[in-house]
C-alpha atoms as a PDB file:
ATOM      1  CA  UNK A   1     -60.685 -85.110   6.505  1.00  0.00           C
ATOM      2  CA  UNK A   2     -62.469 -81.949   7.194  1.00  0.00           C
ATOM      3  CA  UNK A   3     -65.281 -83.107   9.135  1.00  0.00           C
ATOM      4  CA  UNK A   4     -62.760 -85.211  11.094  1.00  0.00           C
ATOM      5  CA  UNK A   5     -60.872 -82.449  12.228  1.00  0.00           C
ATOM      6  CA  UNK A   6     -64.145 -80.645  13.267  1.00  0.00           C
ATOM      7  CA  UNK A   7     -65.271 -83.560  15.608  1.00  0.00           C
ATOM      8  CA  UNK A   8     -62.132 -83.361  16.851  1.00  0.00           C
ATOM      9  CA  UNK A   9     -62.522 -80.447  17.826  1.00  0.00           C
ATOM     10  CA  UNK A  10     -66.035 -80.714  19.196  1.00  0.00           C
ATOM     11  CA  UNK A  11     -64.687 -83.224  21.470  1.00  0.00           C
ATOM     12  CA  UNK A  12     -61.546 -81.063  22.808  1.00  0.00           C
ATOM     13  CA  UNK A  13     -64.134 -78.420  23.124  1.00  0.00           C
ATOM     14  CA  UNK A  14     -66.344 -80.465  25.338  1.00  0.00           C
ATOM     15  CA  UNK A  15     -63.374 -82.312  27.324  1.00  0.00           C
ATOM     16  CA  UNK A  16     -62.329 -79.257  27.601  1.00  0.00           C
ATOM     17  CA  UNK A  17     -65.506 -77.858  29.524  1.00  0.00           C
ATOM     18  CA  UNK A  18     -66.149 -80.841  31.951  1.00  0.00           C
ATOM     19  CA  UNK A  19     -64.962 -80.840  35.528  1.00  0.00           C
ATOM     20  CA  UNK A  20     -62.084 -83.366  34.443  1.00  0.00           C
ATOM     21  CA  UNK A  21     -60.773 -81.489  31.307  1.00  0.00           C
ATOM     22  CA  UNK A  22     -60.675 -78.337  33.781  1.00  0.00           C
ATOM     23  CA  UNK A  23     -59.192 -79.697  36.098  1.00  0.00           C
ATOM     24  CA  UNK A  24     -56.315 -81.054  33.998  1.00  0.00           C
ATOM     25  CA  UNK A  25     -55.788 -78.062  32.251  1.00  0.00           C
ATOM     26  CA  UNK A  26     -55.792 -75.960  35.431  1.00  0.00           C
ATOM     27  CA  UNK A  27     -53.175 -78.397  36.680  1.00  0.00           C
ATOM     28  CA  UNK A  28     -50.858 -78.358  33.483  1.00  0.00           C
ATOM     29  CA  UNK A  29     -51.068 -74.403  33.881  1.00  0.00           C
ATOM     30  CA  UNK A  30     -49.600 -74.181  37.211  1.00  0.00           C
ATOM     31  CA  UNK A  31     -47.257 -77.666  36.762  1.00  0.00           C
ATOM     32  CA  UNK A  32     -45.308 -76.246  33.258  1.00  0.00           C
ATOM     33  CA  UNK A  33     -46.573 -72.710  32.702  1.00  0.00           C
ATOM     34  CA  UNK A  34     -47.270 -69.987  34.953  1.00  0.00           C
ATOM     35  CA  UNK A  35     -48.151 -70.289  39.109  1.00  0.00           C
ATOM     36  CA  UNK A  36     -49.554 -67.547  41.167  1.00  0.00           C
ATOM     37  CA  UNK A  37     -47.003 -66.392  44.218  1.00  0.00           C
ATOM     38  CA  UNK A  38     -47.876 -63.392  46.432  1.00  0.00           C
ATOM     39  CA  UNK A  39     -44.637 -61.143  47.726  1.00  0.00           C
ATOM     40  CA  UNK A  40     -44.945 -61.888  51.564  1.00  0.00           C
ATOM     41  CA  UNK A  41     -42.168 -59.818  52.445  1.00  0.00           C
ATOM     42  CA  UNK A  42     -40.423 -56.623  52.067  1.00  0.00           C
ATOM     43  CA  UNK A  43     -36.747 -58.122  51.112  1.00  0.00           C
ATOM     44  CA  UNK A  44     -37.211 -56.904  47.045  1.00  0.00           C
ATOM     45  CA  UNK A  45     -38.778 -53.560  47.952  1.00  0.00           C
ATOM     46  CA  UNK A  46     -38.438 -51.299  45.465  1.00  0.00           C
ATOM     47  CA  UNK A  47     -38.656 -53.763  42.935  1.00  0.00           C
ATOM     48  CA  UNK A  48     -41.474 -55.765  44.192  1.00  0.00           C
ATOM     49  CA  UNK A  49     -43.639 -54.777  47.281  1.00  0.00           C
ATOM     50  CA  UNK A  50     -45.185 -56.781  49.414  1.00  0.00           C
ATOM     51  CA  UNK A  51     -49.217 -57.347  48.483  1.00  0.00           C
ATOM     52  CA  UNK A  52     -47.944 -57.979  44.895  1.00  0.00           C
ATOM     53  CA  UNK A  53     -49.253 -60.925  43.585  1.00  0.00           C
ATOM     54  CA  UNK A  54     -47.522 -62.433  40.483  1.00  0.00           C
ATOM     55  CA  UNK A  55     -47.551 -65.112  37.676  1.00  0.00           C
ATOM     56  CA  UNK A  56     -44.242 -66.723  37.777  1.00  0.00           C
ATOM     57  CA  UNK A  57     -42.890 -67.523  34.498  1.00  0.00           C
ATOM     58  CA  UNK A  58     -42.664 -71.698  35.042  1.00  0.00           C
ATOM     59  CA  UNK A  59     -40.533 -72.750  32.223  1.00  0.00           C
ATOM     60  CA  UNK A  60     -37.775 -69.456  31.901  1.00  0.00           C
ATOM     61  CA  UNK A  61     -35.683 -72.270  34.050  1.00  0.00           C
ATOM     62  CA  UNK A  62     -36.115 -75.587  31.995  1.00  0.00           C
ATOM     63  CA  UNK A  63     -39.468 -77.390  33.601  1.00  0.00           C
ATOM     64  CA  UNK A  64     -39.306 -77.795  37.013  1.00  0.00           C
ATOM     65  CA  UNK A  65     -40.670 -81.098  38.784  1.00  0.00           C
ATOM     66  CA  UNK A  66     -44.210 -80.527  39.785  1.00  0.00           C
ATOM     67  CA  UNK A  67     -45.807 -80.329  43.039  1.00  0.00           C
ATOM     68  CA  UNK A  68     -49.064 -81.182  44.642  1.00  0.00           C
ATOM     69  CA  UNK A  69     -50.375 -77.497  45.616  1.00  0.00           C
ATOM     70  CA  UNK A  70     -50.225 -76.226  49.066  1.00  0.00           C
ATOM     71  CA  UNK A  71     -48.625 -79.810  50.379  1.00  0.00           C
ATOM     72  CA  UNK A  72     -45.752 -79.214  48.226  1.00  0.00           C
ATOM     73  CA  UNK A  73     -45.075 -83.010  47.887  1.00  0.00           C
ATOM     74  CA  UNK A  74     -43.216 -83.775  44.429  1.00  0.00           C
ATOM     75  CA  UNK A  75     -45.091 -86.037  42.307  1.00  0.00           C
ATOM     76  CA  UNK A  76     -42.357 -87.220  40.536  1.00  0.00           C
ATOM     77  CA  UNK A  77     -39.971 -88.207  43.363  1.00  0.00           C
ATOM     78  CA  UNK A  78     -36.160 -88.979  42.758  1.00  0.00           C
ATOM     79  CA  UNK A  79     -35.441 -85.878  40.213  1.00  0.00           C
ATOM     80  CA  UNK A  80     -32.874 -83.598  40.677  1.00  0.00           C
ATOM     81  CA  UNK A  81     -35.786 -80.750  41.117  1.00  0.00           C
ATOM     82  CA  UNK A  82     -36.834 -80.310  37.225  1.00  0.00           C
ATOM     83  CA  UNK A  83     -37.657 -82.790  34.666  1.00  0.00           C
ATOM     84  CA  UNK A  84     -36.115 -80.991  32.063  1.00  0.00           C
ATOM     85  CA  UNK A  85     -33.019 -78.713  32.255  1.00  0.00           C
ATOM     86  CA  UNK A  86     -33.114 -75.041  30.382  1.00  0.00           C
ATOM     87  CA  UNK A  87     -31.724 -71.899  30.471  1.00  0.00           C
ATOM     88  CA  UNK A  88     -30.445 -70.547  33.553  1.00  0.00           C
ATOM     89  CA  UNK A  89     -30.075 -67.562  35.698  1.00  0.00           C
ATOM     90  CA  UNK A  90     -28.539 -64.903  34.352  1.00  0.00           C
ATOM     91  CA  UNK A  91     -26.811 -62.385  36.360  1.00  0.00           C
ATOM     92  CA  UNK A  92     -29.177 -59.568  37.608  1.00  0.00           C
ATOM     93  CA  UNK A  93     -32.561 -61.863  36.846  1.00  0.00           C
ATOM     94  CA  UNK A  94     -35.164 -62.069  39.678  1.00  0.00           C
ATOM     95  CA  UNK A  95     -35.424 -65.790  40.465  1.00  0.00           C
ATOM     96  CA  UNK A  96     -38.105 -67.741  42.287  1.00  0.00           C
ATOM     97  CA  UNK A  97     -36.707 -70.838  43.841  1.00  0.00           C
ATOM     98  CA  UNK A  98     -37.292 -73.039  46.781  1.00  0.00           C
ATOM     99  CA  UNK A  99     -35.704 -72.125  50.430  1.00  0.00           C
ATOM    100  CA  UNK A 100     -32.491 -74.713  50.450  1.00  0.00           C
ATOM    101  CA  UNK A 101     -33.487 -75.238  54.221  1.00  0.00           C
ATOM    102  CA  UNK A 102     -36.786 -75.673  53.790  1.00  0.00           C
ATOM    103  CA  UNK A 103     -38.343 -76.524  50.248  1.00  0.00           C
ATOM    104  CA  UNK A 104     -42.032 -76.328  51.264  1.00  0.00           C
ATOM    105  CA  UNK A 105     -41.048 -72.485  50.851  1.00  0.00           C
ATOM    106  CA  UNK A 106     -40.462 -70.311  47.573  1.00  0.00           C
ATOM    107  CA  UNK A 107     -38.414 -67.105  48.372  1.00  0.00           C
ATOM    108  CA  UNK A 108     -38.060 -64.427  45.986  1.00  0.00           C
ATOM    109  CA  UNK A 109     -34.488 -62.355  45.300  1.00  0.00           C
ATOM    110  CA  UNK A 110     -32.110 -61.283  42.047  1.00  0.00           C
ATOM    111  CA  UNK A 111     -29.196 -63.318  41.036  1.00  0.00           C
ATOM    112  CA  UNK A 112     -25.975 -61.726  41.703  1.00  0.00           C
ATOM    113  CA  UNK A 113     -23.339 -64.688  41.220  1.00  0.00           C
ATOM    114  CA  UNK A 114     -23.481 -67.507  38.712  1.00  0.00           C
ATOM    115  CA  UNK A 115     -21.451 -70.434  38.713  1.00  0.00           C
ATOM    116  CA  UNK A 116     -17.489 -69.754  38.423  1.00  0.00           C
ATOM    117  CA  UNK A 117     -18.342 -65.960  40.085  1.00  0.00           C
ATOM    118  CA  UNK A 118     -16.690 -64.883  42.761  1.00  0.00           C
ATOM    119  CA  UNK A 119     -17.970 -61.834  45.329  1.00  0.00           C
ATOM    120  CA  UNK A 120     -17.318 -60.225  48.548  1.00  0.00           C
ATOM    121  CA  UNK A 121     -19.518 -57.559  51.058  1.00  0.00           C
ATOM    122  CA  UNK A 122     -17.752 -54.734  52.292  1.00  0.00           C
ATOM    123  CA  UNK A 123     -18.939 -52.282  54.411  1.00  0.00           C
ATOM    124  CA  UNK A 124     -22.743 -53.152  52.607  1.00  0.00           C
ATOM    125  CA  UNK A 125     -21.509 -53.380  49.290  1.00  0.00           C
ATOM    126  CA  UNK A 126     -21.425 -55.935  46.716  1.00  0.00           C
ATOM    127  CA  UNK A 127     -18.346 -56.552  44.723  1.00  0.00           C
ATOM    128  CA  UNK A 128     -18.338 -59.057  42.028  1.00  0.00           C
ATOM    129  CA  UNK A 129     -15.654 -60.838  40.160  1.00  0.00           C
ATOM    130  CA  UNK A 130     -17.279 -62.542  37.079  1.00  0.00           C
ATOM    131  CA  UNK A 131     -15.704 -65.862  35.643  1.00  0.00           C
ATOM    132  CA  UNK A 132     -14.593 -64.598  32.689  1.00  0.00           C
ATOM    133  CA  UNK A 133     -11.863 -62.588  34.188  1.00  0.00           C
ATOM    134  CA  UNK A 134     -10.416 -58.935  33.948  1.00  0.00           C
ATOM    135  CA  UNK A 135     -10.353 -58.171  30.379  1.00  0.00           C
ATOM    136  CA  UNK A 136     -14.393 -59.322  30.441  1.00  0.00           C
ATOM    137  CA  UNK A 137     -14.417 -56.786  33.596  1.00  0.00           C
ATOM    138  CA  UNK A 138     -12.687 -53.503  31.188  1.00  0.00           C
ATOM    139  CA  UNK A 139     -14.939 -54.209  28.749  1.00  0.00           C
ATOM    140  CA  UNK A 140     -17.733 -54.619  30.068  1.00  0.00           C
ATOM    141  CA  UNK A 141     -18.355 -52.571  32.586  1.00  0.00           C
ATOM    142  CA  UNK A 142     -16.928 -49.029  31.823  1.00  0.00           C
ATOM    143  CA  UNK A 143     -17.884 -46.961  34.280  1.00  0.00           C
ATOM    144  CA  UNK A 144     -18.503 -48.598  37.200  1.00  0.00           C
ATOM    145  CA  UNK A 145     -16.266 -47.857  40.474  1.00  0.00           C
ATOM    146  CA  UNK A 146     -13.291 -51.268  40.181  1.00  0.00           C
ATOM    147  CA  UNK A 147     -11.620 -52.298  42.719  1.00  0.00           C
ATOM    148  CA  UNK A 148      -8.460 -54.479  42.103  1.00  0.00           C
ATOM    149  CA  UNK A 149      -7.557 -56.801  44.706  1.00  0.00           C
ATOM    150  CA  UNK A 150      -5.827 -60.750  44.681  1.00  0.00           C
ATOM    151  CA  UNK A 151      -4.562 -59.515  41.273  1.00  0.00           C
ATOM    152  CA  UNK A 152      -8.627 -59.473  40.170  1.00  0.00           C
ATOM    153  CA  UNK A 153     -10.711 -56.756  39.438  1.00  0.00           C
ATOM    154  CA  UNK A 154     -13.544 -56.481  41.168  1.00  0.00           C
ATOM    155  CA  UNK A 155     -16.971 -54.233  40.562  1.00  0.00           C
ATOM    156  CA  UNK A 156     -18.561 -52.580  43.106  1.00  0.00           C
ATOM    157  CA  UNK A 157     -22.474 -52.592  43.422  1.00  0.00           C
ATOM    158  CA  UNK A 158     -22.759 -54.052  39.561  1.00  0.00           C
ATOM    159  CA  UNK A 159     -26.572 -54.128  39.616  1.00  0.00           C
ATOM    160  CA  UNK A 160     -27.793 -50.887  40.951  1.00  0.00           C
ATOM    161  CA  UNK A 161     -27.029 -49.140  37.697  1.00  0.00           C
ATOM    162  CA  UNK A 162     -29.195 -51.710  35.913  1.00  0.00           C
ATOM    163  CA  UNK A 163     -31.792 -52.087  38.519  1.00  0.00           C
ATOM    164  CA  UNK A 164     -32.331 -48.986  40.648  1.00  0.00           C
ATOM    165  CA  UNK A 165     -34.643 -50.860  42.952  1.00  0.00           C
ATOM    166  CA  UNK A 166     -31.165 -51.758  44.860  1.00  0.00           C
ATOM    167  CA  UNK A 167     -31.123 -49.465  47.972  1.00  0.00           C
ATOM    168  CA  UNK A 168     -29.990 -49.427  51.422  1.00  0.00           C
ATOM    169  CA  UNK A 169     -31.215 -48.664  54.646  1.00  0.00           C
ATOM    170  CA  UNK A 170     -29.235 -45.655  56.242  1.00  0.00           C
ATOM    171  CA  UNK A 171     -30.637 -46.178  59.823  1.00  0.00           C
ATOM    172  CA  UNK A 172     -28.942 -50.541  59.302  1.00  0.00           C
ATOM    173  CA  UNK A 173     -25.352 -49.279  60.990  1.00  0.00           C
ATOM    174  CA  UNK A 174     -22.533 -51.461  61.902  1.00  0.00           C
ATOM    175  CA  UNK A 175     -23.060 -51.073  66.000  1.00  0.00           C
ATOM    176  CA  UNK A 176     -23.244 -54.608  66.790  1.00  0.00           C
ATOM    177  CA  UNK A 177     -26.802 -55.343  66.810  1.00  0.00           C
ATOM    178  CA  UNK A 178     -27.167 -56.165  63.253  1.00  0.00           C
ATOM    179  CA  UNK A 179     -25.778 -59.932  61.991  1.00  0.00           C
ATOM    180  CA  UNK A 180     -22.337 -59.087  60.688  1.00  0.00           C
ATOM    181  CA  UNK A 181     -22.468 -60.783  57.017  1.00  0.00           C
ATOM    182  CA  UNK A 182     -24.659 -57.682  56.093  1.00  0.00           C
ATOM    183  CA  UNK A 183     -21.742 -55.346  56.171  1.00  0.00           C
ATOM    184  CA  UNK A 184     -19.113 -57.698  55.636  1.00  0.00           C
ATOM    185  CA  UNK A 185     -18.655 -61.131  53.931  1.00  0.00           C
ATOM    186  CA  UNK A 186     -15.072 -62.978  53.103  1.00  0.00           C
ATOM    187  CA  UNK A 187     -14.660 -63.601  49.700  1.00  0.00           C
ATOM    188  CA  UNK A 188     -16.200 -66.631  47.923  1.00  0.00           C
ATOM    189  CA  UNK A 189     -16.522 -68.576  44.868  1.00  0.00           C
ATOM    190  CA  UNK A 190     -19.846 -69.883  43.557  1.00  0.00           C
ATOM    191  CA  UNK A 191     -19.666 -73.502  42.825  1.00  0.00           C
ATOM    192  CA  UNK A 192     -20.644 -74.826  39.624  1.00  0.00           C
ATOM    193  CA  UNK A 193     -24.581 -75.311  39.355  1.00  0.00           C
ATOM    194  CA  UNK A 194     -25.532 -73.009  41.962  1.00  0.00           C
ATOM    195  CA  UNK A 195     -26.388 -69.445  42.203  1.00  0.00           C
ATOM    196  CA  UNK A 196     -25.798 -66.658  44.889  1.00  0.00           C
ATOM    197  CA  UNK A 197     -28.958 -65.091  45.643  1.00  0.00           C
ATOM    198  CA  UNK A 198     -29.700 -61.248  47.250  1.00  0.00           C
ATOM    199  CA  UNK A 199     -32.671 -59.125  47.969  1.00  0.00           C
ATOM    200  CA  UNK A 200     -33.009 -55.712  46.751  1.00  0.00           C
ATOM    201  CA  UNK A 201     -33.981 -54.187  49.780  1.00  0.00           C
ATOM    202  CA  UNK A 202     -30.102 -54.930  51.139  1.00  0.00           C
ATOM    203  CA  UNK A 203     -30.381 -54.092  54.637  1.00  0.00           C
ATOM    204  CA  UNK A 204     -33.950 -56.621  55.134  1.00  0.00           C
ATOM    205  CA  UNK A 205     -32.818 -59.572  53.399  1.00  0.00           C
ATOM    206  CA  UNK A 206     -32.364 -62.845  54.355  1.00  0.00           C
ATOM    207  CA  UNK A 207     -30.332 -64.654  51.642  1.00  0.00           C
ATOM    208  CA  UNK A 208     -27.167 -65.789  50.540  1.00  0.00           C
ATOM    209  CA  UNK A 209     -24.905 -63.984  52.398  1.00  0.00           C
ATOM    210  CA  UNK A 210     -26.505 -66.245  55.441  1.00  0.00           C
ATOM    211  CA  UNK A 211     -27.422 -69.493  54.070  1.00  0.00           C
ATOM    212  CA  UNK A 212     -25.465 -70.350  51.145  1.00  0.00           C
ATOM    213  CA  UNK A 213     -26.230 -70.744  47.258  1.00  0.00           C
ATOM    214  CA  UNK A 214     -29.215 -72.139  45.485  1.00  0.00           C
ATOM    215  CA  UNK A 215     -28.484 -75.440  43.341  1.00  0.00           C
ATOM    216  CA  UNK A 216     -30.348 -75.079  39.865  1.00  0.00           C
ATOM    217  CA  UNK A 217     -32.722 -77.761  40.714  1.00  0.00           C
ATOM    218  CA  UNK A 218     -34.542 -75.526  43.426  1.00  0.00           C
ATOM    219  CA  UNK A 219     -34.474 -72.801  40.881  1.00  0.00           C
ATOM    220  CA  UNK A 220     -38.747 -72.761  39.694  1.00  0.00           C
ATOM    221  CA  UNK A 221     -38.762 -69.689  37.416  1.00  0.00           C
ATOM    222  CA  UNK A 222     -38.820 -66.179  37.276  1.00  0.00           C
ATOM    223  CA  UNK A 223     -42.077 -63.507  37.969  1.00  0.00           C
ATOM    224  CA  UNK A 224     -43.996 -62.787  34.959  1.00  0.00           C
ATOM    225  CA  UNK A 225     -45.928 -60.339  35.560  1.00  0.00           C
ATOM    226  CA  UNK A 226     -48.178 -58.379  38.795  1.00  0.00           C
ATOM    227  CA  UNK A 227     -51.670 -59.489  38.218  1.00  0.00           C
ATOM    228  CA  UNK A 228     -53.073 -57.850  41.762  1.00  0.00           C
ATOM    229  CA  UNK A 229     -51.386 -56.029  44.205  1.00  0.00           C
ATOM    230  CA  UNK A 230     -52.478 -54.261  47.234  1.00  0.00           C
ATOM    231  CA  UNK A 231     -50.841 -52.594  50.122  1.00  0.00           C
ATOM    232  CA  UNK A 232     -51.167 -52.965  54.013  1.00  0.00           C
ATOM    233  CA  UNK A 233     -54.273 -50.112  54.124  1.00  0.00           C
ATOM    234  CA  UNK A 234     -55.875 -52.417  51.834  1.00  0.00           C
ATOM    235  CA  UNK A 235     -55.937 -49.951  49.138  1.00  0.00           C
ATOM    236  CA  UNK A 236     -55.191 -51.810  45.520  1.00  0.00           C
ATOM    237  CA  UNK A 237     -52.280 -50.202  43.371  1.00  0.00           C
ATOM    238  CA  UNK A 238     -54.285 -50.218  40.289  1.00  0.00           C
ATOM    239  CA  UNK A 239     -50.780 -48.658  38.255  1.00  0.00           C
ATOM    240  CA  UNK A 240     -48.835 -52.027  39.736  1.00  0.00           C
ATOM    241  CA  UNK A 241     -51.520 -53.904  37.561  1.00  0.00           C
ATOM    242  CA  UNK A 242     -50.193 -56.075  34.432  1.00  0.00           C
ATOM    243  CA  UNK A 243     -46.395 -54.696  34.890  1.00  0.00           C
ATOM    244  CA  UNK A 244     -43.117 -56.788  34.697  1.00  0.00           C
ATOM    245  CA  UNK A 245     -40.737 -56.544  36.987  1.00  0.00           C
ATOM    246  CA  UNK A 246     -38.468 -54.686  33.910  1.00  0.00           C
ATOM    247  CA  UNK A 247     -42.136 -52.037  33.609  1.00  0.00           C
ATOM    248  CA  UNK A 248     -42.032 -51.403  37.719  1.00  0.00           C
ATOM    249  CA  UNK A 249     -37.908 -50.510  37.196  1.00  0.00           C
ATOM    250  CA  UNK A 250     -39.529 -47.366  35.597  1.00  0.00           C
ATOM    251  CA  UNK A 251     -39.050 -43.840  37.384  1.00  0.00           C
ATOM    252  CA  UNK A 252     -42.249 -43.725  37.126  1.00  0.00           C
ATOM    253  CA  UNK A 253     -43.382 -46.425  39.112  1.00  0.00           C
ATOM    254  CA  UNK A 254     -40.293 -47.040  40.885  1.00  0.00           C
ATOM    255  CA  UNK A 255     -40.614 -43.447  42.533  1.00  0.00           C
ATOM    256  CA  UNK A 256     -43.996 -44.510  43.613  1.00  0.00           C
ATOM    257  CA  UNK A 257     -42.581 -47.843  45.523  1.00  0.00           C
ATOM    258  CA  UNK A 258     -39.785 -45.616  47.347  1.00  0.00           C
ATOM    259  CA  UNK A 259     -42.336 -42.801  48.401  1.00  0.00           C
ATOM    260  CA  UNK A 260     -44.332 -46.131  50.139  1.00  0.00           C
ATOM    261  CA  UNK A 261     -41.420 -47.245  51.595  1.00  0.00           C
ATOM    262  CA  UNK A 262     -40.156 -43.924  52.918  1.00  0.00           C
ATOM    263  CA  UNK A 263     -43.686 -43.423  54.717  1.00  0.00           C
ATOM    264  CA  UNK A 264     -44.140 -46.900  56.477  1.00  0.00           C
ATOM    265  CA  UNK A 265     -40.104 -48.666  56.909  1.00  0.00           C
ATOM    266  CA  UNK A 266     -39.194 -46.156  59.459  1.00  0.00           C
ATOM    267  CA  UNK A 267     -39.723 -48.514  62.403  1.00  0.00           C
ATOM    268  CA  UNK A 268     -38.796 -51.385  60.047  1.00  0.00           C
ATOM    269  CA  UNK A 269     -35.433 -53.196  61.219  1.00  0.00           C
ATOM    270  CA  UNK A 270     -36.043 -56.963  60.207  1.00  0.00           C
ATOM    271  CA  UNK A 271     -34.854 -59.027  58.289  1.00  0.00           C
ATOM    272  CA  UNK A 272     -36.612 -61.252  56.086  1.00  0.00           C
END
């Protein structure tokens, strides 16, 4: 039995060093476990800069159907976008998912509505109704600023506390020239399997507010952690290195990533 179990193993070994056994295992990596993204935009600044380049967790979701790499094309065609359900976004998470308007792309932003939720912009800020109602609202979130309107209670900017990353721009002002859902959005309810979806850099980000909720099955996971990261003078942020997104919420890290942005947004007026 013993000397069964070590050819066994002698053979995994070799498979396992061969072009073919490589390549498989490569594959199953970035199919069911972890994929490399890079941050190509500044919507999650402070929270994640652009140059960061991340593992995203693969299965924090249930398993998402895979993908042939850089075509994008499903390889198992008729799913609902995973293979197997599992947990799913949690209010305040950072969520990789695919663009509902185009799939080829993966966009990157938090969570700030779950199914049943309902939410509102005014004048910039978020407020948030959750599902569970007003009692859930008093006793959970003690505190925070409430507004009560429709005979709801309603929280006003319920993530910044949590995840100081959450800023906006002072020069973004209401004058006209700015699309008007970034100010001010009517009040909506998330449907049931889908998820309302908002950068942290508030002012820069194109998300829900313009295009609608994510269904679960273009939800792919959640970053991991920063593996590389380097900024636009080509200078790598060796203390961005092996961090979470929860490690880079630090003041000590977080104060870096606002110091960057204060030195090169003040020309920046996009959105993205």
């Amino acid at each position: 039995m013993k000397q069964k179990a070590i050819d066994y193993s002698l053979k995994l070994y070799r498979f396992s060093n061969s072009w073919t056994g490589t390549i498989i295992i490569v594959l199953f990596i970035i199919f069911f476990v972890a994929q490399a993204f890079r941050i190509p935009s500044g919507s999650m600044k402070d929270s994640l800069l652009i140059g960061d380049h991340l593992f995203a967790k693969k299965f924090a979701y249930g398993i998402p159907t895979p993908h042939i790499p850089f075509l994008e094309i499903p390889l198992i065609p008729g799913t609902d976008g995973h293979i197997l359900d599992g947990d799913t976004p949690k209010r305040g998470d950072i969520v990789i998912f695919r663009y509902p308007q185009n799939q080829q792309l993966h966009y990157v932003k938090r969570c700030v509505g779950t199914p049943g939720d309902e939410l509102f912009v005014l004048n910039k800020d978020l407020y948030l109704h959750p599902k569970e109602g007003n009692d859930y609202v008093k006793e959970h979130y003690e505190g925070f600023e409430i507004m009560e309107f429709a005979n709801r209670l309603w929280i006003k900017n319920p993530y910044m506390k949590a995840h100081p990353g959450i800023h906006h721009d002072e020069k973004i002002t209401n004058n006209g020239h700015y699309p008007a859902p970034l100010f001010n959005m009517a009040p909506i309810r998330v449907p049931e399997g889908e998820y309302f979806m908002m950068g942290d850099n508030r002012d820069h980000s194109n998300d829900s507010r313009f295009w609608g909720t994510v269904p679960y099955g273009l939800i792919e996971g959640t970053p991991w952690f920063i593996y590389f990261s380097m900024d636009d003078n080509w200078e790598i942020r060796w203390d961005r290195m092996g961090k979470t997104p929860a490690d880079l919420e630090q003041p000590k890290h977080l104060d870096l990533a606002i110091e960057e942005r204060l030195k090169h947004d003040k020309d920046d007026h996009a959105i993205y």
